[in-house]
N, C-alpha and C. Protein backbone atom coordinates (compact mmCIF):
# COMPACT_ATOMS: atom_id res chain seq x y z
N UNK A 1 -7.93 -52.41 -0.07
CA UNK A 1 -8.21 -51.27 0.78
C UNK A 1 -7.02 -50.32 0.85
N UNK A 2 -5.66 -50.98 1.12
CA UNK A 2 -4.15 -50.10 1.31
C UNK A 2 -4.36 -49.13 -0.22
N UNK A 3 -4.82 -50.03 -0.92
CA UNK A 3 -4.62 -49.69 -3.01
C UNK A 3 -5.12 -47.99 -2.43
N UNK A 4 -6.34 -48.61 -2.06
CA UNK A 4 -7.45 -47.32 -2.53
C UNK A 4 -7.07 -46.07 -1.51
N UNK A 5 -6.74 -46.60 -0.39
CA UNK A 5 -5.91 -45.12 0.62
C UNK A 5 -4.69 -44.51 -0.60
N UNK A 6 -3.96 -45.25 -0.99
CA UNK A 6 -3.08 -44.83 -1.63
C UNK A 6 -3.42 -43.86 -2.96
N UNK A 7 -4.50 -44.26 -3.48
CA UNK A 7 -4.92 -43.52 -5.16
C UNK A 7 -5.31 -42.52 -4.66
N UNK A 8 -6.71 -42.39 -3.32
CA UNK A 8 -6.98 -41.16 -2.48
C UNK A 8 -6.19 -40.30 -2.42
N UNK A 9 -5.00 -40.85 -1.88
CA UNK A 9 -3.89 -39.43 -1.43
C UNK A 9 -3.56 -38.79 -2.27
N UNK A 10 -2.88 -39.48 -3.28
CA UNK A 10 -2.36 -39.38 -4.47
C UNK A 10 -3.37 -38.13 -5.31
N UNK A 11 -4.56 -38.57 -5.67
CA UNK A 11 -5.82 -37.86 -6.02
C UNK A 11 -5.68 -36.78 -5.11
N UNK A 12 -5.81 -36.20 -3.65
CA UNK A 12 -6.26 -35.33 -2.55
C UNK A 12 -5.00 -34.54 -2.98
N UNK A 13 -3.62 -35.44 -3.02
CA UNK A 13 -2.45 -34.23 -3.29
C UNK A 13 -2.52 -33.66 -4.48
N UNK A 14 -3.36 -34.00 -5.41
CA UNK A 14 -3.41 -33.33 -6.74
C UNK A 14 -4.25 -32.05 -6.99
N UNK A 15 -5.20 -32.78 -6.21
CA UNK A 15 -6.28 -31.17 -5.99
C UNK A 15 -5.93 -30.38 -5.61
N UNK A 16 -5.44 -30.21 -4.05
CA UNK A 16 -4.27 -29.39 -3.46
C UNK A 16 -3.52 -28.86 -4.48
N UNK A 17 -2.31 -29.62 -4.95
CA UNK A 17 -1.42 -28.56 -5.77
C UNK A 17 -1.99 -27.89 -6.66
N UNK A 18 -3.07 -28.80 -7.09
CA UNK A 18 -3.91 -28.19 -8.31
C UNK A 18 -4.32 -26.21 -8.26
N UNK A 19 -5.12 -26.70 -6.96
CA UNK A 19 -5.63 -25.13 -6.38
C UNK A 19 -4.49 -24.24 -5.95
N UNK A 20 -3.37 -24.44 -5.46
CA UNK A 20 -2.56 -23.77 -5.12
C UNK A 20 -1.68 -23.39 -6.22
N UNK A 21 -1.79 -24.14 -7.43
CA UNK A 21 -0.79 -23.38 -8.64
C UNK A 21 -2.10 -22.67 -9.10
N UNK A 22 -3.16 -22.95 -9.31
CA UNK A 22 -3.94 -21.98 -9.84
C UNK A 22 -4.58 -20.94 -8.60
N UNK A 23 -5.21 -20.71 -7.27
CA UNK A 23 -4.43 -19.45 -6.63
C UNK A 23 -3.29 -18.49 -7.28
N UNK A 24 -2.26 -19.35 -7.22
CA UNK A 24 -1.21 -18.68 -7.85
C UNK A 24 -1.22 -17.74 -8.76
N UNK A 25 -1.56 -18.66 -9.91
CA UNK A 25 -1.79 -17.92 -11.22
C UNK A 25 -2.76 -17.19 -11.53
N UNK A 26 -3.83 -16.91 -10.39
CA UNK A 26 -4.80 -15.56 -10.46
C UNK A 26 -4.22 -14.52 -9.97
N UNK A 27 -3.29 -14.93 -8.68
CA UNK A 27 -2.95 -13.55 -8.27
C UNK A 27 -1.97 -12.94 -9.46
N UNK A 28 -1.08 -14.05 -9.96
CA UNK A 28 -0.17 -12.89 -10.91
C UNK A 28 -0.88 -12.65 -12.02
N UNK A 29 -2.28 -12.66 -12.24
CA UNK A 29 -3.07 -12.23 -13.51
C UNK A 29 -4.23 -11.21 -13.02
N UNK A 30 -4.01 -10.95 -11.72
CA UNK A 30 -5.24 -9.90 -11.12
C UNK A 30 -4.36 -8.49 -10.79
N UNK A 31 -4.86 -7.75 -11.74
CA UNK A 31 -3.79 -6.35 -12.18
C UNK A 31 -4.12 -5.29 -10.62
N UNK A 32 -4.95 -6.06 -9.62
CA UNK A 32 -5.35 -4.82 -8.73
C UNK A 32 -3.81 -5.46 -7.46
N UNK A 33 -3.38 -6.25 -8.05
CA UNK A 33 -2.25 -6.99 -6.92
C UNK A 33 -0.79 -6.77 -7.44
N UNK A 34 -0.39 -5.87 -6.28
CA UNK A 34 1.67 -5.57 -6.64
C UNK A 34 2.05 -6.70 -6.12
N UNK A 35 1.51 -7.21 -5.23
CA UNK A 35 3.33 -8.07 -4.89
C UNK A 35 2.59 -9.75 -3.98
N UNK A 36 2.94 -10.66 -4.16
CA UNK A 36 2.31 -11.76 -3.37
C UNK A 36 3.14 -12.23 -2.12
N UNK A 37 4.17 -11.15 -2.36
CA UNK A 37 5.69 -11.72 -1.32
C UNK A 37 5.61 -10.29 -0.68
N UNK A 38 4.88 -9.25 -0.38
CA UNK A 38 5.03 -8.30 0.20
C UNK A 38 6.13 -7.20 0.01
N UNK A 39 5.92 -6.37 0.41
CA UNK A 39 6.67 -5.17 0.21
C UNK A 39 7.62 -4.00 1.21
N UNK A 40 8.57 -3.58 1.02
CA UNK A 40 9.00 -2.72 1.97
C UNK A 40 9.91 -1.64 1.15
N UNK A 41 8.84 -0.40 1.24
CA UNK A 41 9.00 0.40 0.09
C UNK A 41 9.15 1.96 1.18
N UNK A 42 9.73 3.12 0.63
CA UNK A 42 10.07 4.23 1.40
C UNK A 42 9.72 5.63 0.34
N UNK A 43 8.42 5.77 0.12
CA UNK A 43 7.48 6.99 -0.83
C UNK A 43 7.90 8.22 0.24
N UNK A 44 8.26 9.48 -0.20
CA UNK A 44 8.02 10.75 0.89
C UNK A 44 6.74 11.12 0.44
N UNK A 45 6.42 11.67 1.90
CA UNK A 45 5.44 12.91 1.42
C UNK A 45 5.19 13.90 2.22
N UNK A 46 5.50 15.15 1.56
CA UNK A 46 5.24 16.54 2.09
C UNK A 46 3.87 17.50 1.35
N UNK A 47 3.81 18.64 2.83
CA UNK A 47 2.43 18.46 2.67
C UNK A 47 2.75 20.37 2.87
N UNK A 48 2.24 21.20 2.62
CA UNK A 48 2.20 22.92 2.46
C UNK A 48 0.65 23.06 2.61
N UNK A 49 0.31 23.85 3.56
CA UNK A 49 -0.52 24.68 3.39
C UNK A 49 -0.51 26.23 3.36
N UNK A 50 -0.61 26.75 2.39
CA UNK A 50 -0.68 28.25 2.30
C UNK A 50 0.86 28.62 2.36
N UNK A 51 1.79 27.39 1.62
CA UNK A 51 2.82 27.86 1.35
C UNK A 51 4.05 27.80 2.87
N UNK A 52 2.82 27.00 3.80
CA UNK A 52 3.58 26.76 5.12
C UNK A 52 3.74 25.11 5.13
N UNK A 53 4.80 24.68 5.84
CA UNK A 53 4.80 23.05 5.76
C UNK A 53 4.46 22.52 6.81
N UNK A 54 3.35 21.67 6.49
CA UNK A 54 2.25 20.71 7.56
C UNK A 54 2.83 19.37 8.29
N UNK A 55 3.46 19.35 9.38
CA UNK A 55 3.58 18.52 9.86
C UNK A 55 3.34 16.81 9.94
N UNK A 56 3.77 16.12 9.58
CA UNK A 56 2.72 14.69 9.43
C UNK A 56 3.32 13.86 10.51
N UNK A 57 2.73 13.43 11.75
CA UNK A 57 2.27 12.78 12.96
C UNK A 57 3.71 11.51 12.78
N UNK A 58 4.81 11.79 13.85
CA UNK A 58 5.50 10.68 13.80
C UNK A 58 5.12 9.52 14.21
N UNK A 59 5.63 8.30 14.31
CA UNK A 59 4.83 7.32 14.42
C UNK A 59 2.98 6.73 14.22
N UNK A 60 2.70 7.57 13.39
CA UNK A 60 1.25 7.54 12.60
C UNK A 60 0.95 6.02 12.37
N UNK A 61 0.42 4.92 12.62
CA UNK A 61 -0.30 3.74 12.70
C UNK A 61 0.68 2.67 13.18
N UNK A 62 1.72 3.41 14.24
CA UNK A 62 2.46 2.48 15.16
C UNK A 62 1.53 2.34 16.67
N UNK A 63 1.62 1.38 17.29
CA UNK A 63 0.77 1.35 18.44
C UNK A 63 0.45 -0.01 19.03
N UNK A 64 -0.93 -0.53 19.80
CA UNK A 64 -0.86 -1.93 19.58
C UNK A 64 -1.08 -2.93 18.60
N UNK A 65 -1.60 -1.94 17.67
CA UNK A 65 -1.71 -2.67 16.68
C UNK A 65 -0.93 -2.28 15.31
N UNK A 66 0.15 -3.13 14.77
CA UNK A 66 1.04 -2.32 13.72
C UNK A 66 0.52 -2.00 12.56
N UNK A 67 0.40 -1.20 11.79
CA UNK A 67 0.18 -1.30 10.68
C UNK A 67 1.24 -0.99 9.27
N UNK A 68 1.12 -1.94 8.68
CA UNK A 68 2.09 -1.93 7.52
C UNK A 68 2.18 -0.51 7.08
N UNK A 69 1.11 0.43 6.82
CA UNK A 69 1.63 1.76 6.61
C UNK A 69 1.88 2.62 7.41
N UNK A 70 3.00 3.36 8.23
CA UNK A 70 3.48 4.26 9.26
C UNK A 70 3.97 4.99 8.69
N UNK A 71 4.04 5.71 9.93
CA UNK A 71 5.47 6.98 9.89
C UNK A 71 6.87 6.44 11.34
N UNK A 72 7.64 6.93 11.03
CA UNK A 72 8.73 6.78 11.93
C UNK A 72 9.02 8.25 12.04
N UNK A 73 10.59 8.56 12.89
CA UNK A 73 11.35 9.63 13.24
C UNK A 73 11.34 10.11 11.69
N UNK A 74 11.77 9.92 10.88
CA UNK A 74 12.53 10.28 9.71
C UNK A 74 11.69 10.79 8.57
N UNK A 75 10.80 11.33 9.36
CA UNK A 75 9.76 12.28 8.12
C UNK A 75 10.63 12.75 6.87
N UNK A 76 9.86 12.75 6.01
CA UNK A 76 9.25 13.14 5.32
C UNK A 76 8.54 11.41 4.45
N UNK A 77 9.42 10.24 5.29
CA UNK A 77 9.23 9.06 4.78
C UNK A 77 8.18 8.15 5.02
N UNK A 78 7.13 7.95 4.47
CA UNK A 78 6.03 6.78 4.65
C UNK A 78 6.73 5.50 4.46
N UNK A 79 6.26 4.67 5.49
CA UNK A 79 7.13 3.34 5.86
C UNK A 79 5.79 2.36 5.36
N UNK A 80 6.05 1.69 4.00
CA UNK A 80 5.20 0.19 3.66
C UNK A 80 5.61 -0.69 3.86
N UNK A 81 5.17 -1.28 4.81
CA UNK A 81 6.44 -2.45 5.23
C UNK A 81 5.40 -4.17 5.36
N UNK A 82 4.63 -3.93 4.13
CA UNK A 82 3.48 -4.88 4.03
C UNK A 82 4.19 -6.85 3.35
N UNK A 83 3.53 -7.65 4.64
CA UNK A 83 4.16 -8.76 4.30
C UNK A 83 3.26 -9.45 3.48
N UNK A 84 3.22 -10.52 2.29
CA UNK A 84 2.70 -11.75 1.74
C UNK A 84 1.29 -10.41 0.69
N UNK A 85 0.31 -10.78 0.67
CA UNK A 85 -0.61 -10.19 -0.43
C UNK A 85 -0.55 -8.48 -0.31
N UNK A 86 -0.32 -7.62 -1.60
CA UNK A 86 -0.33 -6.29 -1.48
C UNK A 86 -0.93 -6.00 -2.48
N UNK A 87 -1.72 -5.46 -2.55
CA UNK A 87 -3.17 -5.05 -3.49
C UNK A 87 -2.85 -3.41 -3.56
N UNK A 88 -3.44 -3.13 -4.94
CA UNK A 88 -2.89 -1.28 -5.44
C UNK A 88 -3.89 -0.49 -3.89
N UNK A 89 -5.09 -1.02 -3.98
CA UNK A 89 -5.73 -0.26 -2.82
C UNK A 89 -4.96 -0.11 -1.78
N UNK A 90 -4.08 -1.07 -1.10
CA UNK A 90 -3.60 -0.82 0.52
C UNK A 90 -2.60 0.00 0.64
N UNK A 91 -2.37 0.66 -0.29
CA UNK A 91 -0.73 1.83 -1.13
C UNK A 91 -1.18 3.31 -1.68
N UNK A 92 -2.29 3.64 -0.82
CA UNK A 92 -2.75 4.84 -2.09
C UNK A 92 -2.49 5.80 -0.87
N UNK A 93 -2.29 7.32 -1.65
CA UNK A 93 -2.16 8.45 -0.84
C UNK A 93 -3.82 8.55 -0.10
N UNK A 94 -4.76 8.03 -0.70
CA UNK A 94 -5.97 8.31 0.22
C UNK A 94 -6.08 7.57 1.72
N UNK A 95 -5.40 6.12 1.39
CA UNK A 95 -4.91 4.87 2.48
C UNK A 95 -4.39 5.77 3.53
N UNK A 96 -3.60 6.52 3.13
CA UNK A 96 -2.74 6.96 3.83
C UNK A 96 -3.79 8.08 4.65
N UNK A 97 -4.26 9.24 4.22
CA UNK A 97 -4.66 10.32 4.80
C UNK A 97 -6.32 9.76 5.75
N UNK A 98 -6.64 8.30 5.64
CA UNK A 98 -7.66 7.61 6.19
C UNK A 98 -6.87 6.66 7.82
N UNK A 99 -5.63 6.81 7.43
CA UNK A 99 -4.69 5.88 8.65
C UNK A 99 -4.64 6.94 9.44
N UNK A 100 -4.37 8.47 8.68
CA UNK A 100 -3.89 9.63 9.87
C UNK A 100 -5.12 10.37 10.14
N UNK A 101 -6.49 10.04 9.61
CA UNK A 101 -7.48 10.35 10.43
C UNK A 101 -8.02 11.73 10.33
N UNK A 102 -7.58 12.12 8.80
CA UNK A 102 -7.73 13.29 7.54
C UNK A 102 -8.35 12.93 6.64
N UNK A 103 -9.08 14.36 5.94
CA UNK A 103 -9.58 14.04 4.74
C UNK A 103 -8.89 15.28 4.17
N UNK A 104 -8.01 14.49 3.16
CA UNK A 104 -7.04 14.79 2.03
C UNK A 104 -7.61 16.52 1.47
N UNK A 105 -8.97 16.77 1.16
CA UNK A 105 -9.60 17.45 0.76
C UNK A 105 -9.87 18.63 1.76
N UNK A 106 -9.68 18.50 3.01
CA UNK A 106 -9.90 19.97 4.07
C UNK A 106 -8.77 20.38 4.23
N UNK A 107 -7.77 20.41 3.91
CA UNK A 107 -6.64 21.44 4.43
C UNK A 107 -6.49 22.39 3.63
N UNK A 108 -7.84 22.46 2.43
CA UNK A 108 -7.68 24.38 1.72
C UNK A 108 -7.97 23.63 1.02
N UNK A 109 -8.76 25.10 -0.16
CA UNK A 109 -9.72 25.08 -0.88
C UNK A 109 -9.27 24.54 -1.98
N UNK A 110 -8.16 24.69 -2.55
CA UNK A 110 -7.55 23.43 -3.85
C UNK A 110 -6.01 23.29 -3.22
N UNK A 111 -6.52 21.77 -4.27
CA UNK A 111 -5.25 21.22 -3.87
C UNK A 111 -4.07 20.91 -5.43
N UNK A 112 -2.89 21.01 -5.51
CA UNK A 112 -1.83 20.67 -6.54
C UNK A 112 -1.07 19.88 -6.16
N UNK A 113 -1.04 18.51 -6.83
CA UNK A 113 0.18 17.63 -6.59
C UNK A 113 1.17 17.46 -7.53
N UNK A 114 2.23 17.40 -6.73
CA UNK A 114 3.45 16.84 -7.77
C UNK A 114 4.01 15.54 -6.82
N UNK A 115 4.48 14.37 -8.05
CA UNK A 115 5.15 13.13 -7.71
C UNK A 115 6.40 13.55 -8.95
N UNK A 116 7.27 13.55 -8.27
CA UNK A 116 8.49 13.17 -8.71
C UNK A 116 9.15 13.87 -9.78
N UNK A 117 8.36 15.65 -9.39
CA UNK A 117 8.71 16.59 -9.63
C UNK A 117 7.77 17.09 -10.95
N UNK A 118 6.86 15.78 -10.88
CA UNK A 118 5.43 16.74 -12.04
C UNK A 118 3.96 16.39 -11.74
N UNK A 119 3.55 17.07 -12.34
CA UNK A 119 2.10 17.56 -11.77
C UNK A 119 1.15 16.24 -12.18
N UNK A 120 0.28 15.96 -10.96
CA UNK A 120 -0.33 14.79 -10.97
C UNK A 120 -1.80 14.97 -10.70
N UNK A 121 -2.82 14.07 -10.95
CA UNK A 121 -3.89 14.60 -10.64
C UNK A 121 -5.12 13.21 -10.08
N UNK A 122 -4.06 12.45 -9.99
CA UNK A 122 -4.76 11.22 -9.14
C UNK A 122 -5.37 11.30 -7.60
N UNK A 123 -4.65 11.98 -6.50
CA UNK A 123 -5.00 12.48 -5.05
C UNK A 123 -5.37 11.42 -4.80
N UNK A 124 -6.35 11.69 -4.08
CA UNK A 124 -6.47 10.05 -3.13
C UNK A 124 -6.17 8.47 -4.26
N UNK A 125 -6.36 8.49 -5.08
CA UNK A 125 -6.09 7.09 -5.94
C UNK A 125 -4.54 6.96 -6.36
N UNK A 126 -3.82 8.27 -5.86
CA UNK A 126 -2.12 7.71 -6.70
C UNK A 126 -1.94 6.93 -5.64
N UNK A 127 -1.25 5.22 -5.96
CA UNK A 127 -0.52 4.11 -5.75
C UNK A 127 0.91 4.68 -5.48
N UNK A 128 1.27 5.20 -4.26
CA UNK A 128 2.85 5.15 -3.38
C UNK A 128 3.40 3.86 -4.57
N UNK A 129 4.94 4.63 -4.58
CA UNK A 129 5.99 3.40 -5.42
C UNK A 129 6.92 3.39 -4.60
N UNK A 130 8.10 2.79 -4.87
CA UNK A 130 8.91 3.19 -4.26
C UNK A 130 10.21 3.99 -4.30
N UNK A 131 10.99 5.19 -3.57
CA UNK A 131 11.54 6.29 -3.96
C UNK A 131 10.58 7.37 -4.15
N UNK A 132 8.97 7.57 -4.57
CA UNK A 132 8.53 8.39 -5.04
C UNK A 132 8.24 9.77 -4.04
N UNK A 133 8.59 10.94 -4.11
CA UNK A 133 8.70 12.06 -4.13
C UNK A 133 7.29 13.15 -3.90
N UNK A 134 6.05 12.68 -3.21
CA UNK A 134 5.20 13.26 -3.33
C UNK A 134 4.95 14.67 -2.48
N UNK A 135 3.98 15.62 -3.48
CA UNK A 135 4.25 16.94 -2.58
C UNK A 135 2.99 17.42 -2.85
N UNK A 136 2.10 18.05 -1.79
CA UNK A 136 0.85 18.49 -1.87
C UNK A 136 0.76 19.96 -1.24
N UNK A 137 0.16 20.65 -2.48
CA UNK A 137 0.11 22.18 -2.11
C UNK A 137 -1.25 22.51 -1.89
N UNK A 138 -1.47 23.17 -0.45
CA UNK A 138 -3.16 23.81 -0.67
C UNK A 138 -3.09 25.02 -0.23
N UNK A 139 -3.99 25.75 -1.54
CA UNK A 139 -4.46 27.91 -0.91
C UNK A 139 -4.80 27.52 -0.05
């Protein structure tokens, strides 16, 4: 009876590690996932309308409930400060203009982006990096 508790465990701890190295090895083979250890990354972003510069809401998804993407004092800086699983979706400039309770698309009739001093054309789907430089112009 002791035998067979013993092969059990033995067996139960194998499955376990089993699933947990392979967990593992999906997340670092599933291309929609940056980071499994989380992130704390500092993207700007400035925003012009009509050639005037648009304000963006200090402390933007600070409150009772935190959210990994904010704003602080120190605009012009988006704060990712995301712990353990970070997926390309939870990092996008659209993430962002859905936290501040905008749609990316009404502040004038077209819009031009530049990241990091060239012209981009992703808008709501560009993935924030970190350092990156983003700037949105609307007529």
């Amino acid at each position: 009876m002791k035998m067979k508790l013993i092969v059990a465990s033995i067996a139960l701890a194998g499955v376990v590690g089993g699933l947990l190295w392979w967990s593992a090895d999906l997340q670092k083979n599933d291309p929609e996932i940056l980071s499994s250890k989380g992130i704390h990354w500092h993207p700007e972003l400035k925003i012009f309308v009509k050639g005037a510069p648009l304000e963006i809401p200090k402390d933007l998804g600070l409150g009772a409930v935190h959210n990994p993407m904010h704003t602080h004092e120190d605009l012009p800086i988006i704060h990712l400060e995301f712990e353990g699983l970070v997926k390309k979706q939870d990092i996008t400039l659209g993430k962002f203009f859905t936290l501040w309770g905008k749609d990316m698309r009404s502040l004038g009739t077209t819009v031009r982006m530049m990241v990091n001093g060239v012209e981009n054309t992703e808008y709501e789907s560009y993935i924030f990096k970190e350092g990156d430089r983003v700037e949105l112009y609307y007529d």
